[in-house]
Protein backbone atom coordinates (compact mmCIF):
# COMPACT_ATOMS: atom_id res chain seq x y z
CA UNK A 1 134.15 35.16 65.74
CA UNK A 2 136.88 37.91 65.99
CA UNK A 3 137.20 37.15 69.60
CA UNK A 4 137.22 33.71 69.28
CA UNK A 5 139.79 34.00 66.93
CA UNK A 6 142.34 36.55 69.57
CA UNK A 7 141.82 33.91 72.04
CA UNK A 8 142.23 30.50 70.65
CA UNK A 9 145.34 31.85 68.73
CA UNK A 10 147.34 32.21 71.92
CA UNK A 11 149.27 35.21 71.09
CA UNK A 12 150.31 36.44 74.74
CA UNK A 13 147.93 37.96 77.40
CA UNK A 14 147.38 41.50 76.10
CA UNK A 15 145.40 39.58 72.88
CA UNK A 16 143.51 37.09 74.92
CA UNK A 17 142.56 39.43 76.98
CA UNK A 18 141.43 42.29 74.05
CA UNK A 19 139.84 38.67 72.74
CA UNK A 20 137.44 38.88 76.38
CA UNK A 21 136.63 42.35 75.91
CA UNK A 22 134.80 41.83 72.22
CA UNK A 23 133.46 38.66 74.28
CA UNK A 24 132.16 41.24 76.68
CA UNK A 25 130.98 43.50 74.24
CA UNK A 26 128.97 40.89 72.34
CA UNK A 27 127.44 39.26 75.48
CA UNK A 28 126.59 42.92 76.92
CA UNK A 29 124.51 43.48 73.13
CA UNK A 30 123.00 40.22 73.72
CA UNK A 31 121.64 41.03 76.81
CA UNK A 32 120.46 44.11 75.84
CA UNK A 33 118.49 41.83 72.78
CA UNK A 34 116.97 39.12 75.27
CA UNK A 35 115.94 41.98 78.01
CA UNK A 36 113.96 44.30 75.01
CA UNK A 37 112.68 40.98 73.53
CA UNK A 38 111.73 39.64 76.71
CA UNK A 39 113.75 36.70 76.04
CA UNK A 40 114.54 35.60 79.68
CA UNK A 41 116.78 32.51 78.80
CA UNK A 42 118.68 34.38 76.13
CA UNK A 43 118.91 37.73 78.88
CA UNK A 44 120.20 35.00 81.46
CA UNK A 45 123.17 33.39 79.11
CA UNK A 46 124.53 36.34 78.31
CA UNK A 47 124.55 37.99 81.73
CA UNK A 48 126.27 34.50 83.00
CA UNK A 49 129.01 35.05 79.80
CA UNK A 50 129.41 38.75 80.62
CA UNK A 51 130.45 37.25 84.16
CA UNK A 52 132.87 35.15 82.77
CA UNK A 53 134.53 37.19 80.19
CA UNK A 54 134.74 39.59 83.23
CA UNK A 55 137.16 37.00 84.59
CA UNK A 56 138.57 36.66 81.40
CA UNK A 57 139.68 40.35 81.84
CA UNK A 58 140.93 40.27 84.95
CA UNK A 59 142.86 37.36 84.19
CA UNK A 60 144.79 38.02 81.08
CA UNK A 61 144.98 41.70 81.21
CA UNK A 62 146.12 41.72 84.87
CA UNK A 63 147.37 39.24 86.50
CA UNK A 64 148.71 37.62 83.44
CA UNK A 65 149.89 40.58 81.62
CA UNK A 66 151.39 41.19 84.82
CA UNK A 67 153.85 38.27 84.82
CA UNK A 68 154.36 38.33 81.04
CA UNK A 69 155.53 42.11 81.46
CA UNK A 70 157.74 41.21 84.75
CA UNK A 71 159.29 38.25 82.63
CA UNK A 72 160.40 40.77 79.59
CA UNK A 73 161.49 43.39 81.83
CA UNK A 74 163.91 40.89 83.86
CA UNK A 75 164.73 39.74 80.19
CA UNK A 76 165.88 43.32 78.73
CA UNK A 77 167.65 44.22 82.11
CA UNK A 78 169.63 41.19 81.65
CA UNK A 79 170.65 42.06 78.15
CA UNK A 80 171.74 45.39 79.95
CA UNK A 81 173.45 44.03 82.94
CA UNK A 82 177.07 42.22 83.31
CA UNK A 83 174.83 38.97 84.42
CA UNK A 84 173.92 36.72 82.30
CA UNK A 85 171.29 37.16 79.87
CA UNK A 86 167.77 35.00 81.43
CA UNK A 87 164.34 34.35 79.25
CA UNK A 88 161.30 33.45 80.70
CA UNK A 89 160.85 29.49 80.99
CA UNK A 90 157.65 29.93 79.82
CA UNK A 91 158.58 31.57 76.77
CA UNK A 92 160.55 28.18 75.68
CA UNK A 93 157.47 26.88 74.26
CA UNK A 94 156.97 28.93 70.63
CA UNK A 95 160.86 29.58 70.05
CA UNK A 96 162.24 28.65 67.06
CA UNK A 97 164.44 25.80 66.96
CA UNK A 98 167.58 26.12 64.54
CA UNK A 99 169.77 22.96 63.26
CA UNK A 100 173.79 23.67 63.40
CA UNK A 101 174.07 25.55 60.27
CA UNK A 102 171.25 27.92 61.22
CA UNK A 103 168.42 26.51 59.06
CA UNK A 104 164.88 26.75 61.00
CA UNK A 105 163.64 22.85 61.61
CA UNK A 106 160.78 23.18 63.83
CA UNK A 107 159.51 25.22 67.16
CA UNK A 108 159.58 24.23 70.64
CA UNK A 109 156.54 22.60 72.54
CA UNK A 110 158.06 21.87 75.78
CA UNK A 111 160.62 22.24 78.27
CA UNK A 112 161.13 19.10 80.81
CA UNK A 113 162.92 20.02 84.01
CA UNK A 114 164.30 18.15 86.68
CA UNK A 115 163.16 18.56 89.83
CA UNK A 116 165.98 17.43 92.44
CA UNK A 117 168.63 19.48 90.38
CA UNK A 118 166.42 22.22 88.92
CA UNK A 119 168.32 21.63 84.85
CA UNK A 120 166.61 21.72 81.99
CA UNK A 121 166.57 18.18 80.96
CA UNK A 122 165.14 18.15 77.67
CA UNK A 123 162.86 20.15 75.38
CA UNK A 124 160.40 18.51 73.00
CA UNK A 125 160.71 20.29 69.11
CA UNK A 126 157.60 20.12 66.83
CA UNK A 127 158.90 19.96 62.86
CA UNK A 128 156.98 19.09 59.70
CA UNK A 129 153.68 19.40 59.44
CA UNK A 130 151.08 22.51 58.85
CA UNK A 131 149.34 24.04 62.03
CA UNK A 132 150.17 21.32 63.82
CA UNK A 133 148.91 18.48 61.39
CA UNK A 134 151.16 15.46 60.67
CA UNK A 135 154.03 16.94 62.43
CA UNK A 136 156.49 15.09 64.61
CA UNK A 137 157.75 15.83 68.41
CA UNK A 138 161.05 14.65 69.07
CA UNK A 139 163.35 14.90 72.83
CA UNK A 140 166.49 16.70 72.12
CA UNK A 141 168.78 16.89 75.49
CA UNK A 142 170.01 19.95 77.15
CA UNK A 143 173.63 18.81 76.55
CA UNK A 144 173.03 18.96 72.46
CA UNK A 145 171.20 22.88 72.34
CA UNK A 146 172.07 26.16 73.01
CA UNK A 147 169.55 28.78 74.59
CA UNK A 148 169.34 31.82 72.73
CA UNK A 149 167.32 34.85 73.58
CA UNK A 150 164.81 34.32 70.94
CA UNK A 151 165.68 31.03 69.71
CA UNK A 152 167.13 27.69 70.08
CA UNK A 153 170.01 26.19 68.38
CA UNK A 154 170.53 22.29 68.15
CA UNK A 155 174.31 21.53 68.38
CA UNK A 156 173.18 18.42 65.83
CA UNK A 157 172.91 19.24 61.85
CA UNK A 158 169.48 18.00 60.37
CA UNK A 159 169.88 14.37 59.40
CA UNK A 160 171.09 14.12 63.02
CA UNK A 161 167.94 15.88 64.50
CA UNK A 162 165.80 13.27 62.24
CA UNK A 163 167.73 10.11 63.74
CA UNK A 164 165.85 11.08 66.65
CA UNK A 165 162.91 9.00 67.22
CA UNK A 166 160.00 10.29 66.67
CA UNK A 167 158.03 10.50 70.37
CA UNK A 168 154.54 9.26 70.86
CA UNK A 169 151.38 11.57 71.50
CA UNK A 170 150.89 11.82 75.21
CA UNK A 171 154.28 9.23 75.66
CA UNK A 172 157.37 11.03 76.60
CA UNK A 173 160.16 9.69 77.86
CA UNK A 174 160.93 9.76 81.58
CA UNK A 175 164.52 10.74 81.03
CA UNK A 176 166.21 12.73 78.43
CA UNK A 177 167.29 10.72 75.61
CA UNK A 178 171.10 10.12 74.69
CA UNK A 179 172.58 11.99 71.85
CA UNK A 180 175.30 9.52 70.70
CA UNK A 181 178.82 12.21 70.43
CA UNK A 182 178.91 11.47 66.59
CA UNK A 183 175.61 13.25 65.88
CA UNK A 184 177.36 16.32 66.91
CA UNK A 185 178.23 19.00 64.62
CA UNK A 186 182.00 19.21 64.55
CA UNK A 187 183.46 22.63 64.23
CA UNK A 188 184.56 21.62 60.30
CA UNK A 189 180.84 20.86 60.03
């Protein structure tokens, strides 16, 4: 259960991968169980999972620790460097999403990029709702956000962000959606 747990909660590769290890451990015990019992179809299950959890491994505590570490170290060497400051694409998805005045109004899902000019187009922010029950996805366009190092911050104050419409499971739009220029936050906002 405790490994089940570290790897359906998605909290980077260094957990998932811990998460394959107790898999590992508990399929290993298993075996042990079905070989002393002489419980052939229980021995041969668990020497099949100990196979896969030894991909599991592999997978999330090196190659994919691997990238997530090469991502953060290009990230604090920015922060160091005259450049300007980069975060991993893939760690848009999970930041928090701010309104204008700074209040949290949901987390980001998504990032939509085009592929001819290689811009962010849109992202897709998740707000209301608990664990991901009853809450609504909305497109908010590149030109009305700011990219923060470990956040997002809508140029749009919260009755704006809610005059978006709401987007459909599974149906997203093909383009990103117009803000109209009065939704913006004005600078005596």
């Amino acid at each position: 259960m405790i490994a089940a747990m570290m790897t359906a909660a998605n909290l980077g590769a260094r957990v998932t991968g811990w998460g394959f290890i107790v898999f590992t451990i508990g399929s290993i015990c298993w075996s042990i169980v079905g070989f002393s019992s002489d419980q052939t179809n229980l021995l041969a299950t668990n020497i099949f999972l100990t196979l896969v959890n030894g991909v599991g491994i592999w997978r999330w505590l090196g190659r994919q620790r691997a990238y997530e570490d090469g991502g953060k170290s290009a990230e604090r060497a920015s922060r160091r460097s005259p450049a300007a400051n980069l975060f991993t694409a893939g760690g848009i998805a999970g930041m928090t999403v701010e309104d204008a005045h700074g209040d949290t109004i949901g987390k980001a899902v998504e990032a939509l990029i085009e592929c001819r000019t290689g811009t962010l187009s849109y992202i897709v922010v998740a707000s209301g709702g608990v664990g991901g029950v009853a809450e609504e996805l909305r497109a908010v366009p590149y030109d009305a956000l700011a990219l923060r190092q470990n956040r997002i911050v809508l140029d749009l104050a919260a009755p704006a962000f809610q005059h978006l419409p709401p987007l459909a499971a599974g149906d997203w739009p093909a383009q990103a959606p117009s803000v109209q220029a009065s939704s913006f936050r004005t600078d005596a906002a």
